[in-house]
N, C-alpha and C. Protein backbone atom coordinates (compact mmCIF):
# COMPACT_ATOMS: atom_id res chain seq x y z
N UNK A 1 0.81 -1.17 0.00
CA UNK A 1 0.00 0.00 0.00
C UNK A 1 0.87 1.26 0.00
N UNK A 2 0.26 2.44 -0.73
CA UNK A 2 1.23 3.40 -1.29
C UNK A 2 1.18 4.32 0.66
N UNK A 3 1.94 5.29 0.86
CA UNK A 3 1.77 6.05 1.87
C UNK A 3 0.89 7.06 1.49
N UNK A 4 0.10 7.66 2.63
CA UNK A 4 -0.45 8.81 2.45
C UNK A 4 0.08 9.84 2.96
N UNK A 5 0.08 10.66 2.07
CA UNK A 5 0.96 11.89 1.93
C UNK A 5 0.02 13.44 2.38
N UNK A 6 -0.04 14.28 2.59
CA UNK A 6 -0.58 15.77 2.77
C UNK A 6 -0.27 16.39 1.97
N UNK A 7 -1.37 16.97 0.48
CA UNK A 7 -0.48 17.54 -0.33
C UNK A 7 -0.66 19.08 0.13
N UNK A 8 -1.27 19.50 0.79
CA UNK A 8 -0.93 21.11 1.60
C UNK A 8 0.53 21.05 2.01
N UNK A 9 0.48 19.62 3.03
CA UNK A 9 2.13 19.92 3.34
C UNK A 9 3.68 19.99 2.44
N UNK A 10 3.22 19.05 1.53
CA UNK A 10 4.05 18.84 0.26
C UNK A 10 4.34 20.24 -0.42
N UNK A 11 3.09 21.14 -1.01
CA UNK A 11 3.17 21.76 -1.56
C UNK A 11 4.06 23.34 -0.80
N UNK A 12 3.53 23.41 0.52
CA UNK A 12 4.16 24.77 1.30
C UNK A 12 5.54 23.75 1.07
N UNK A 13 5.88 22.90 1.79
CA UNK A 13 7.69 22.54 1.52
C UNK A 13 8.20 22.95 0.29
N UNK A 14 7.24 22.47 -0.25
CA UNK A 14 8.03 22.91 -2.30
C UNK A 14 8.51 24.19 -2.42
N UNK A 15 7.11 25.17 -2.08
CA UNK A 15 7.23 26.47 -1.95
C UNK A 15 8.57 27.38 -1.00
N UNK A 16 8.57 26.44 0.22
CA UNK A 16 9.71 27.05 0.83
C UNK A 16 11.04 26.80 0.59
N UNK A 17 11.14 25.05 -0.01
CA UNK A 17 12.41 24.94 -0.73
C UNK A 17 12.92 26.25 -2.12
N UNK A 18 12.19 26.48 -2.59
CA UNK A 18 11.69 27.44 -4.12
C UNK A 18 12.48 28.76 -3.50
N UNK A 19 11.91 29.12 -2.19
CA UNK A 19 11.71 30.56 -1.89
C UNK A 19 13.48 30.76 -1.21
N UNK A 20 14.09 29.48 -0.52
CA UNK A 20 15.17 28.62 0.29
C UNK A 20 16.49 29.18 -0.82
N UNK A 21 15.91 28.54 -1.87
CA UNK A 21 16.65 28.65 -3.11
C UNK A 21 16.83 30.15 -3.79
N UNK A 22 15.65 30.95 -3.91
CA UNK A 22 15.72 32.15 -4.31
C UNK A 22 16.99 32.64 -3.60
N UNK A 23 16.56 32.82 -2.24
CA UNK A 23 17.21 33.97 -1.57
C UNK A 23 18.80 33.33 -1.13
N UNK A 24 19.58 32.05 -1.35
CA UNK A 24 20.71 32.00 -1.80
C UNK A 24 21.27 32.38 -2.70
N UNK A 25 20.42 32.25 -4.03
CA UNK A 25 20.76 32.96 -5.04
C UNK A 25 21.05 34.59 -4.87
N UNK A 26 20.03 35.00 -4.54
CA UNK A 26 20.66 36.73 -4.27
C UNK A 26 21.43 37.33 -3.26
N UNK A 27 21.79 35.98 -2.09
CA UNK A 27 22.90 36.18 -0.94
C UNK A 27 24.67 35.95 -1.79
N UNK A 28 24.23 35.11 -2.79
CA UNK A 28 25.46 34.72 -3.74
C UNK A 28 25.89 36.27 -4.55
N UNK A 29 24.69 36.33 -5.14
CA UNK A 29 24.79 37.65 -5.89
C UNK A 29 25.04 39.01 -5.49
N UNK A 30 24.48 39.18 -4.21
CA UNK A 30 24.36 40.76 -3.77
C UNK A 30 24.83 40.67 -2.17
N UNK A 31 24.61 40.08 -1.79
CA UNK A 31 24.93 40.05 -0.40
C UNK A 31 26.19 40.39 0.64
N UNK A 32 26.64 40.79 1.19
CA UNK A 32 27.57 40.81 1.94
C UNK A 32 27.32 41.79 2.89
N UNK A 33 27.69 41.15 4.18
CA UNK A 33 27.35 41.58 5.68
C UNK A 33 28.01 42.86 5.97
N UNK A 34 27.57 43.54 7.09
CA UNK A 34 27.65 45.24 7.56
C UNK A 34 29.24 45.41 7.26
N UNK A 35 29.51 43.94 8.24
CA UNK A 35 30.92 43.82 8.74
C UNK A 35 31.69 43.49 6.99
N UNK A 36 31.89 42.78 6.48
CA UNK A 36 31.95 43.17 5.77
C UNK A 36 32.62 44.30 4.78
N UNK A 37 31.47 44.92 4.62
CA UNK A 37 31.24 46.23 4.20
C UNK A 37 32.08 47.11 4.69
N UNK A 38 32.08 47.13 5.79
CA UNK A 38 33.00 48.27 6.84
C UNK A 38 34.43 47.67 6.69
N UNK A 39 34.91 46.40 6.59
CA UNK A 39 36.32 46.10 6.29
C UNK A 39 36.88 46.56 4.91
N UNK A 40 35.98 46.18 3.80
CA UNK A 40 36.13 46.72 2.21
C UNK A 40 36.76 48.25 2.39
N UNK A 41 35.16 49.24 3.48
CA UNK A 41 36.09 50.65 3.24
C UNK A 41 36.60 50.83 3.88
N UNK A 42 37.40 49.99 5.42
CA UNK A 42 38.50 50.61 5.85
C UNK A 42 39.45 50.10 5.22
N UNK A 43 40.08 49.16 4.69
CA UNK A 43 40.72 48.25 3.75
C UNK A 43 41.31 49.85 2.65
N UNK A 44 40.31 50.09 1.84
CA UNK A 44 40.17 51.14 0.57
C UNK A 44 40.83 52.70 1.48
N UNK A 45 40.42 52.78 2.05
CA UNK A 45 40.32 54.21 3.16
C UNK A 45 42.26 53.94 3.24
N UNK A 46 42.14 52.83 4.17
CA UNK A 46 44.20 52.65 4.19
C UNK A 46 44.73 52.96 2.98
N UNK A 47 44.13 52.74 1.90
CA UNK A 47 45.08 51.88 0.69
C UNK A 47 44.99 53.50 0.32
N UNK A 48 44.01 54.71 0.71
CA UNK A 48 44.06 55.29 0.14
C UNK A 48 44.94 56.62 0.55
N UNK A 49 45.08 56.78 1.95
CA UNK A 49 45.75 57.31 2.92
C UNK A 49 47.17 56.98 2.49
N UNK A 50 47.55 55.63 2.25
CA UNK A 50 49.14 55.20 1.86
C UNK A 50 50.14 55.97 1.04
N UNK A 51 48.62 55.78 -0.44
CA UNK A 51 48.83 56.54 -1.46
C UNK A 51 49.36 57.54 -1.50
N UNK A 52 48.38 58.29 -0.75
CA UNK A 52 48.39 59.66 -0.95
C UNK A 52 49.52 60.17 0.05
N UNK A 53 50.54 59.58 1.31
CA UNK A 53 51.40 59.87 1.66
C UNK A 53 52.66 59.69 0.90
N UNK A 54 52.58 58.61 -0.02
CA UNK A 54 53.58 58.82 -0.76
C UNK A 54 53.78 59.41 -1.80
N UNK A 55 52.24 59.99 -2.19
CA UNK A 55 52.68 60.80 -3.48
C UNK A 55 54.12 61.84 -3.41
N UNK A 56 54.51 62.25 -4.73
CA UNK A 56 55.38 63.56 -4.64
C UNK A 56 55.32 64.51 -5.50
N UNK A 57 55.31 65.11 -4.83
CA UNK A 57 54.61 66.64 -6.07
C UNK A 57 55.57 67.01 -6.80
N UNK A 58 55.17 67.32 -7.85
CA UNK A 58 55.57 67.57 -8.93
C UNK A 58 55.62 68.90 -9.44
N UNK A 59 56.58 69.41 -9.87
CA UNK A 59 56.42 71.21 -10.28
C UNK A 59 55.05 71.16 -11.43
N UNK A 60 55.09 70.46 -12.60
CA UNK A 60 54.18 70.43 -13.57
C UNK A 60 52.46 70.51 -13.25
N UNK A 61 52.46 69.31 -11.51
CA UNK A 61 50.82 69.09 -11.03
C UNK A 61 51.11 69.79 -9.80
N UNK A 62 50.03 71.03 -9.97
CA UNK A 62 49.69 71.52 -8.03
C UNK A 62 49.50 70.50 -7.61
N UNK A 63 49.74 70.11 -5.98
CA UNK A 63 49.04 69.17 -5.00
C UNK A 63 47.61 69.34 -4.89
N UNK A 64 46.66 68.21 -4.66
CA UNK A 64 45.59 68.17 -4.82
C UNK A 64 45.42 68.26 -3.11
């Protein structure tokens, strides 16, 4: 004899596997945490501070 199944329950699982799946997809795509975020621009912020201490001016370019 086959099992009996709930297809309400079947169907919300489907749905939440579906929905499970969406939103990895756009954590893959777009996502990345506060922290994160805040390492990228202090990371950029250093790299940019570095730079700009070592520039050397040049008679041809005013200093910016």
């Amino acid at each position: 004899m086959a099992e009996i199944v709930n297809l309400n329950r079947f169907r919300k699982s489907a749905a939440k596997a579906e929905a499970r799946a969406a939103a990895d997809a756009n954590a893959a795509k777009f996502g990345r945490t506060k922290a994160q975020k805040k390492l990228e621009e202090a990371q950029a912020e250093r790299a940019r501070t570095t730079l700009e201490g070592a520039r050397r001016d040049t008679p041809d370019r005013p200093p910016e």
